[in-house]
Every structure is written in C-alpha cells, then in structure tokens.
C-alpha atoms as a PDB file:
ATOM      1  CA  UNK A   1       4.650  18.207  32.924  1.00  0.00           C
ATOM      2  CA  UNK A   2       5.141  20.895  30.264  1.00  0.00           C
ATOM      3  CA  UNK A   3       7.915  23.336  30.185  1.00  0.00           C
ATOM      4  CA  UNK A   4       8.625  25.870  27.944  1.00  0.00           C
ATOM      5  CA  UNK A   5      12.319  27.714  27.557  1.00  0.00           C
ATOM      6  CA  UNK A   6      12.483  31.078  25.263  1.00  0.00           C
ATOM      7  CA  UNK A   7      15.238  31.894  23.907  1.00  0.00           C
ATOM      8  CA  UNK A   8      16.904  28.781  24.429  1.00  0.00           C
ATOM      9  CA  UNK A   9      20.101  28.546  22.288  1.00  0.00           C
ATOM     10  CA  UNK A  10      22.188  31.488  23.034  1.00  0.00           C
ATOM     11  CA  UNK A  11      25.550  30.012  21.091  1.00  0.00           C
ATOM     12  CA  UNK A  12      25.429  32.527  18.095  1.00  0.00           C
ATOM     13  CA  UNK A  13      27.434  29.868  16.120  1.00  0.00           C
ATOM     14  CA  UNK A  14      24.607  27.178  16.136  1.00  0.00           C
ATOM     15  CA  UNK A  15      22.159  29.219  15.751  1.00  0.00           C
ATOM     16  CA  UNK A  16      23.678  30.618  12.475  1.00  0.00           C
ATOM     17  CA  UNK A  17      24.832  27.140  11.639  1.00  0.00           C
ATOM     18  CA  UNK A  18      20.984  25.990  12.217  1.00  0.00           C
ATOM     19  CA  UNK A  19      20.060  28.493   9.678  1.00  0.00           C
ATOM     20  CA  UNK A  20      22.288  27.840   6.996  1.00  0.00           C
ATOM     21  CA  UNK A  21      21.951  24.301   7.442  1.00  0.00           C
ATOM     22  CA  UNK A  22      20.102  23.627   3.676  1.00  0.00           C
ATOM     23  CA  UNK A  23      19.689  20.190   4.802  1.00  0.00           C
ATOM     24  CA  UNK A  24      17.888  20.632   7.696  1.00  0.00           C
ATOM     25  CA  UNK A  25      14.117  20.008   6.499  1.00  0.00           C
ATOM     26  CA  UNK A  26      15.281  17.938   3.499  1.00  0.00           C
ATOM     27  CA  UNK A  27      13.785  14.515   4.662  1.00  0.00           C
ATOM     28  CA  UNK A  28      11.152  15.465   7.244  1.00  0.00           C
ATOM     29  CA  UNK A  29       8.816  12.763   9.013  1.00  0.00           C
ATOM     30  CA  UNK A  30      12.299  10.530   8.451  1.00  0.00           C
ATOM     31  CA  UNK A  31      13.225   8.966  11.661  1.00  0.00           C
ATOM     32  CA  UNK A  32      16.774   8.893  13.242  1.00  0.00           C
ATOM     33  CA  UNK A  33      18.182   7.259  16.288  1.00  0.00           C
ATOM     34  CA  UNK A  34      21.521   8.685  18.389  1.00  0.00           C
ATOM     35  CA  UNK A  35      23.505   6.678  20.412  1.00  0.00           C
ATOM     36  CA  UNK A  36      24.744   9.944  22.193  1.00  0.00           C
ATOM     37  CA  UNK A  37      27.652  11.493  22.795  1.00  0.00           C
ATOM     38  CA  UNK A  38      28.931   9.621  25.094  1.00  0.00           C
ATOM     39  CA  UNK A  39      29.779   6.538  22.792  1.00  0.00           C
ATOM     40  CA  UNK A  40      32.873   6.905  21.132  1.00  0.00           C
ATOM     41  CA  UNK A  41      31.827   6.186  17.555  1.00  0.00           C
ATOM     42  CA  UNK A  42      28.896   8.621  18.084  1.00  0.00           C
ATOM     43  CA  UNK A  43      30.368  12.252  18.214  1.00  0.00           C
ATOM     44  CA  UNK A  44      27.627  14.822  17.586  1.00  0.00           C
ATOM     45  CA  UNK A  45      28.515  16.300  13.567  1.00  0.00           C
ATOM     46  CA  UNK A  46      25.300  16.898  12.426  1.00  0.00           C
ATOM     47  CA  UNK A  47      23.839  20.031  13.142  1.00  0.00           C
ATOM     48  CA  UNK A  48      20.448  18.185  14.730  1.00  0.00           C
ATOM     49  CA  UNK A  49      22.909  16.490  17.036  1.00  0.00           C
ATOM     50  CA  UNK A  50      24.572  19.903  18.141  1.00  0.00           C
ATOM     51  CA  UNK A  51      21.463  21.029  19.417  1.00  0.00           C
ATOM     52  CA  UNK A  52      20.389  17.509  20.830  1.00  0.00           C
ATOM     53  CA  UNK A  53      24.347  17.398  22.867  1.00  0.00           C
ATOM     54  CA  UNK A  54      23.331  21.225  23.423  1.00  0.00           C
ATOM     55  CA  UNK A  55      20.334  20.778  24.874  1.00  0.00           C
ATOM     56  CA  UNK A  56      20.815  17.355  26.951  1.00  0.00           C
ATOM     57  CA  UNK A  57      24.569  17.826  27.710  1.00  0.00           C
ATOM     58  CA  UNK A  58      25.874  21.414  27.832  1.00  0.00           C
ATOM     59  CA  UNK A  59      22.188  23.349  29.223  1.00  0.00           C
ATOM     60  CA  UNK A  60      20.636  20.700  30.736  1.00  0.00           C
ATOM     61  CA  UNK A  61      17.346  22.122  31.584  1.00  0.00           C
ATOM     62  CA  UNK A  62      15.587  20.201  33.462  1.00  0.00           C
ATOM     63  CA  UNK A  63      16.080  18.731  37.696  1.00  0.00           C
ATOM     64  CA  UNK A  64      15.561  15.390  37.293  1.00  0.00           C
ATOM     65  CA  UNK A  65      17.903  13.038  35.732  1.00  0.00           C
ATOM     66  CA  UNK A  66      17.095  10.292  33.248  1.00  0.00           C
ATOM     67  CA  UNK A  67      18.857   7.095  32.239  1.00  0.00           C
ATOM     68  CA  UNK A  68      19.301   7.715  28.581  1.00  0.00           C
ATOM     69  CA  UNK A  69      20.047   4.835  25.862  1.00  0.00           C
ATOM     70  CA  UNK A  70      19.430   7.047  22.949  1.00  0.00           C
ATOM     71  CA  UNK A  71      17.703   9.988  21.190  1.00  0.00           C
ATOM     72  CA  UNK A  72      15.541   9.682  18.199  1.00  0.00           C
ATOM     73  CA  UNK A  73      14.819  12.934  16.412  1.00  0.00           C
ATOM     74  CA  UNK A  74      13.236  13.885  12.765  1.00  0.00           C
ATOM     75  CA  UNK A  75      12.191  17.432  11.715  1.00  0.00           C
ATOM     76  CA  UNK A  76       8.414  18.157  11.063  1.00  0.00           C
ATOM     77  CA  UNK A  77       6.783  20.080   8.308  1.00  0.00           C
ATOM     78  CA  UNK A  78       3.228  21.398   8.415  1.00  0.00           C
ATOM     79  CA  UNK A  79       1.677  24.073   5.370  1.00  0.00           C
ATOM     80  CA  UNK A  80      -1.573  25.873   5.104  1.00  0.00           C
ATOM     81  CA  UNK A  81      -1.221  25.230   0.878  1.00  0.00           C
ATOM     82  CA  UNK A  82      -4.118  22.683   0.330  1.00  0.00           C
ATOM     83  CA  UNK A  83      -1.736  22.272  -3.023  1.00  0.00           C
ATOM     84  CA  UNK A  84       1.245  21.599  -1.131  1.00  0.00           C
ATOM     85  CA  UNK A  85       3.224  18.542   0.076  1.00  0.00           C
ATOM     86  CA  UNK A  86       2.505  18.394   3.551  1.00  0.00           C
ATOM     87  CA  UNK A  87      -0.500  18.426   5.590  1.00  0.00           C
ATOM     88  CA  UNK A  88      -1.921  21.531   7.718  1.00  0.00           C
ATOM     89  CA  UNK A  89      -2.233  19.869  11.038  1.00  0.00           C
ATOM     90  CA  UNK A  90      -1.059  16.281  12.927  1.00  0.00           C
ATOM     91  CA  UNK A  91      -3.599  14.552  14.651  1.00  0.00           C
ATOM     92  CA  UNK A  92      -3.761  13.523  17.911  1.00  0.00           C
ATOM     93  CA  UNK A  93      -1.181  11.344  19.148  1.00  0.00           C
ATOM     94  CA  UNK A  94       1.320   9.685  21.257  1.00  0.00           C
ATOM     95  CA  UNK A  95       4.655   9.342  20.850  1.00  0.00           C
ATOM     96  CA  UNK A  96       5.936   5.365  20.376  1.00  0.00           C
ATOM     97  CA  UNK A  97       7.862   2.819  18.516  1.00  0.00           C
ATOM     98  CA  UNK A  98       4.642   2.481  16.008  1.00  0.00           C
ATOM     99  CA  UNK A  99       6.745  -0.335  14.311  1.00  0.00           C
ATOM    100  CA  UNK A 100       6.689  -2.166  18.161  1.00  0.00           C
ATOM    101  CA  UNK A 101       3.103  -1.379  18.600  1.00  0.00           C
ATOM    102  CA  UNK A 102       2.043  -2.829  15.039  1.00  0.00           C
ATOM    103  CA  UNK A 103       3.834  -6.243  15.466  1.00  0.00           C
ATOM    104  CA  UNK A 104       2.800  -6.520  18.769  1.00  0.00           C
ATOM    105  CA  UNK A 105       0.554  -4.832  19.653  1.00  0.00           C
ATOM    106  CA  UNK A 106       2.334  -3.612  22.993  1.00  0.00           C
ATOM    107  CA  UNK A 107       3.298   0.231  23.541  1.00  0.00           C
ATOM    108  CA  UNK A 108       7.238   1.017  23.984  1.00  0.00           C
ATOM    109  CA  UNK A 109       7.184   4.774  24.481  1.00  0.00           C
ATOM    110  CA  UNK A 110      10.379   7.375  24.976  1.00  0.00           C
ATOM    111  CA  UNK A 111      10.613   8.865  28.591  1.00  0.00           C
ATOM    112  CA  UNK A 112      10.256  12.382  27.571  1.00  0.00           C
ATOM    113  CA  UNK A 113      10.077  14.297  24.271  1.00  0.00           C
ATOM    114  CA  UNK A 114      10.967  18.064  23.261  1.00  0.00           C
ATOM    115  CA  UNK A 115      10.043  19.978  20.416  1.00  0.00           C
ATOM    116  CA  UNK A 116      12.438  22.855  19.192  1.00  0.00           C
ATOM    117  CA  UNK A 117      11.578  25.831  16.740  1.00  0.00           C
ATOM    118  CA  UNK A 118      14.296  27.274  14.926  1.00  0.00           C
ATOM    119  CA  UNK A 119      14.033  30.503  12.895  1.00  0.00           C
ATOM    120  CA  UNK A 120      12.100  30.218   9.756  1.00  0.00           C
ATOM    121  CA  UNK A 121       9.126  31.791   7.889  1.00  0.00           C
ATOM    122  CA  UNK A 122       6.438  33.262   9.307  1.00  0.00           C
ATOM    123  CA  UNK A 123       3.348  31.393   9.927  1.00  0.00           C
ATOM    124  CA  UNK A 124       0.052  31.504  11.897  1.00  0.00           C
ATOM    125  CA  UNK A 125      -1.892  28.272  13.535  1.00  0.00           C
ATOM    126  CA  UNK A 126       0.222  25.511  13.627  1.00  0.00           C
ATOM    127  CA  UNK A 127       0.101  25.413  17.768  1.00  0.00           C
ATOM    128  CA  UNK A 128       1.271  22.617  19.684  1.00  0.00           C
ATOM    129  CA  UNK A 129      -1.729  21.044  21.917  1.00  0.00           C
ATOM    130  CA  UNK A 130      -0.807  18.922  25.307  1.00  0.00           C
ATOM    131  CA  UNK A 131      -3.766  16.702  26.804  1.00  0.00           C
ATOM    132  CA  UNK A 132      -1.787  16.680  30.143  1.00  0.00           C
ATOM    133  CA  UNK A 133      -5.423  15.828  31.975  1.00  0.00           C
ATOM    134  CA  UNK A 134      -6.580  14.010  29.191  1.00  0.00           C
ATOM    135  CA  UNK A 135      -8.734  14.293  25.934  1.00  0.00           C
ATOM    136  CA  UNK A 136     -12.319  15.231  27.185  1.00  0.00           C
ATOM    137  CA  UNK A 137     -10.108  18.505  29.076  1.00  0.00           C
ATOM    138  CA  UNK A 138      -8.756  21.392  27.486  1.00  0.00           C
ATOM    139  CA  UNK A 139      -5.583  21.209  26.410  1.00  0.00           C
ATOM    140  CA  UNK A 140      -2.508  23.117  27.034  1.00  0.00           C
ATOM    141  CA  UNK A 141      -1.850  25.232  24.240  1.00  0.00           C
ATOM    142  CA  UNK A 142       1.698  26.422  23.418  1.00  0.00           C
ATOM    143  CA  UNK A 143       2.644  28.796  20.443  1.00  0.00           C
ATOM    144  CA  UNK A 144       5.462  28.457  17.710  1.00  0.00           C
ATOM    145  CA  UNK A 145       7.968  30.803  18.725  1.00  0.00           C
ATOM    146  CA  UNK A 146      11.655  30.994  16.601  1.00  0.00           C
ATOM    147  CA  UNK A 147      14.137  29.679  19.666  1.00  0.00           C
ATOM    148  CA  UNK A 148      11.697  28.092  21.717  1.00  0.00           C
ATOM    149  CA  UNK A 149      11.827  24.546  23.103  1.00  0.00           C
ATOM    150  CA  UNK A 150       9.472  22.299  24.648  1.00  0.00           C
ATOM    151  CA  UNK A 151       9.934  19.417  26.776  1.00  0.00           C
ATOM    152  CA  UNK A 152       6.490  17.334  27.473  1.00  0.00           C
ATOM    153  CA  UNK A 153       5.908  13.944  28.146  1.00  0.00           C
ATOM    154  CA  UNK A 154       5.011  12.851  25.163  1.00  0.00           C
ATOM    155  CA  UNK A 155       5.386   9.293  25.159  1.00  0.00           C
ATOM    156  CA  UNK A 156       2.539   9.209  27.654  1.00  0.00           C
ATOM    157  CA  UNK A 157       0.461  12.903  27.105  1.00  0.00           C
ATOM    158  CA  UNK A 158      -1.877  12.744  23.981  1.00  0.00           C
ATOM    159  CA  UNK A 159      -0.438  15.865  21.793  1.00  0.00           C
ATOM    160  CA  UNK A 160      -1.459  17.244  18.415  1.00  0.00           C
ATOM    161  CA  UNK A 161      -0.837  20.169  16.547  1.00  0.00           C
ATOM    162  CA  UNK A 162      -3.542  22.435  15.054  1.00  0.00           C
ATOM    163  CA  UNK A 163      -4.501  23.776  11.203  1.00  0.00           C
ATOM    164  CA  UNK A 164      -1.490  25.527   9.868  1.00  0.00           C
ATOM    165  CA  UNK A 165      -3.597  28.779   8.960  1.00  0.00           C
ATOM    166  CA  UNK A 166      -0.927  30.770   6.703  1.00  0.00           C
ATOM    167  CA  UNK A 167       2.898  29.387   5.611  1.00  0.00           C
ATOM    168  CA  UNK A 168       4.806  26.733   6.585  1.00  0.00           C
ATOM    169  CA  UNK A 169       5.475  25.537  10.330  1.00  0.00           C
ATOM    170  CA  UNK A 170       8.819  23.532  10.703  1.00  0.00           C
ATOM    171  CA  UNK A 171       9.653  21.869  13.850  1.00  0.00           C
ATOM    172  CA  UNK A 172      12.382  19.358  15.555  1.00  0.00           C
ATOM    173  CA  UNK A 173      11.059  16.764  17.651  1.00  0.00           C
ATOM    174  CA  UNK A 174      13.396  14.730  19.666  1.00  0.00           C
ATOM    175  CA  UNK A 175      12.671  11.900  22.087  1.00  0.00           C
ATOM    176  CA  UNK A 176      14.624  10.781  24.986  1.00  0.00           C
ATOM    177  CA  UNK A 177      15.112   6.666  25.067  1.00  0.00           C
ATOM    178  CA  UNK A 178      15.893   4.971  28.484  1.00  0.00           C
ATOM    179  CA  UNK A 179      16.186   1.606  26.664  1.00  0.00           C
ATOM    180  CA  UNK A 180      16.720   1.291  22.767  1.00  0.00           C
ATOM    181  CA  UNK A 181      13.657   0.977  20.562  1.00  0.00           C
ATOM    182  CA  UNK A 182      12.605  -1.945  19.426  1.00  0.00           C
ATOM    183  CA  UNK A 183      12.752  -0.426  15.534  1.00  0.00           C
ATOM    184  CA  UNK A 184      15.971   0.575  16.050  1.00  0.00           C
ATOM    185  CA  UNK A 185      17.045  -3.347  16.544  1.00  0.00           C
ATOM    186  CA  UNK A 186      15.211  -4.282  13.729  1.00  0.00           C
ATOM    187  CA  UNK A 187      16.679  -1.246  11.234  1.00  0.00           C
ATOM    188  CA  UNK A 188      14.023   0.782  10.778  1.00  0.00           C
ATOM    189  CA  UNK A 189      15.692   4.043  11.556  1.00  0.00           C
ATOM    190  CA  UNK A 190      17.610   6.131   8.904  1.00  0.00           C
ATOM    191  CA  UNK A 191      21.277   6.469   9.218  1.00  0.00           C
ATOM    192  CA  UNK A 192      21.988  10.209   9.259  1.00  0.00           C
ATOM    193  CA  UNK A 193      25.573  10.947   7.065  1.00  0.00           C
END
C-alpha cells in the first residue's frame, strides 16, 4: 500500500510555522520517539509534533485504524554537492529498530511509515522508490513535491531514494509504533526540547 496526499496541510499557521522553524533540519538522521498526544506529559510543542498530532489526530487520512504506542520521527537531508555533508541518495532499505536487529539479530519493525515534504529549495532527483512487489520488480516511484505526504509500509516494503541530481532534498520521516521499540527502552532515542 502506497498513498500519496497533495496538498496535505491546509492550516496556514503550521505551514508558516514549518517554514520559519530554523531548527527544523538542524540534527537530521537524529532519531526521536513520541509518546503521543494522548499521554498527559506528552503535549505536541514541537513543530515536528504539530504535524505528527496533525496528521494522525486532526486529518486522519487513512480507513483503517492502528493501535499506536508511539511515533518515531527524524528529518532527512540528501545534496547533489559531492563536497557537501550529506550524501546524494539512501540505499535500499527497511525501516526497523537497527539497534534491536544488531543485538539480536531479530527484526522489530513500525506498522506503517510516512514521509512529508515541506517547502524548501528546489531540487531535482532525490525520488522516493517503493519495492511494494519486491526488489527484482520495478518500483513505485513517487516525486518530491513541497506539501506532499506519503504513507507506505515501510517497515515491511524495501524503499530507497535515488541520486539527488541538483540542491538539497529535505524530508520528514515518521513511523507509526504499535508496541514501543526496543531502542527506545534501552535510551537510544534523542530527547527533543
């Protein structure tokens, strides 16, 4: 399953507080974990928990309905400059608790993952690929687009995305939890302020 909303966010307010956020990409490839909104002691203040609560409480997109322990979420940064900090691509993968998998060897995956693309600098290549029949098939192949969000199975679907051709891609990835991570137990995610 791959679904793919346009225009999602229509609250002007996070959207302009999403792009004055000058924190937003600071720490990218840094893990977080969310206990949700619904815990007392976990009210939604950052701006990446707006649009998590925005997307998973206020517009819930999607007809089924999942048990949810948690949400961990990290921004992504991809850049055609061979100079540069960051890589132009992100192999093939799955989503997991690599921490889980490495200690025992064992897969604990999320139940479903989205990717969001806020406004930002133009870019070309950088597309998201979906194995959803697997990695001898042709993938699904879905652009960057400012506003869009996808929601994949991605614990479970091989993904990747491709060479960064021009610029700088930046993406949020969030992951849906029915149980809580095993690295989240043993403190390997970053507290968010």
């Amino acid at each position: 399953m791959i679904t793919v909303f346009d225009d999602f966010i229509k609250d002007e307010q996070l959207l302009k507080d999403i792009a004055e956020d000058k924190t937003f990409f600071q720490d990218p490839g840094v893990y977080y974990y969310w206990k949700g909104w619904w815990n007392e002691e976990n009210k939604s203040t950052s701006v990446k928990k707006r649009i998590i609560e925005y997307v998973w409480k206020h517009n819930y997109p999607l007809t089924r309905i999942f048990e949810t322990d948690g949400f961990e979420y990290w921004t992504g940064i991809q850049e055609a400059d061979p100079e540069g900090r960051f890589r132009n691509y992100l192999e093939m993968h799955y989503d997991d608790d690599v921490a889980y998998r490495q200690a025992t060897g064992d897969r604990m995956s999320p139940i479903i993952g989205c990717v969001y693309y806020p406004a930002g600098p133009e870019f070309t290549g950088g597309a998201l690929e979906v194995y959803t029949e697997g990695e001898d098939k042709t993938p699904d192949t879905i652009l960057c687009r400012p506003n869009r969000l996808i929601i994949f199975d991605a614990g479970h679907v091989p993904h990747k995305v491709n060479q960064v051709l021009t610029g700088t891609r930046k993406a949020m990835a969030f992951n849906l939890w029915d149980r809580e991570p095993w690295s989240y137990g043993q403190g390997n995610f970053a507290s968010e302020k």
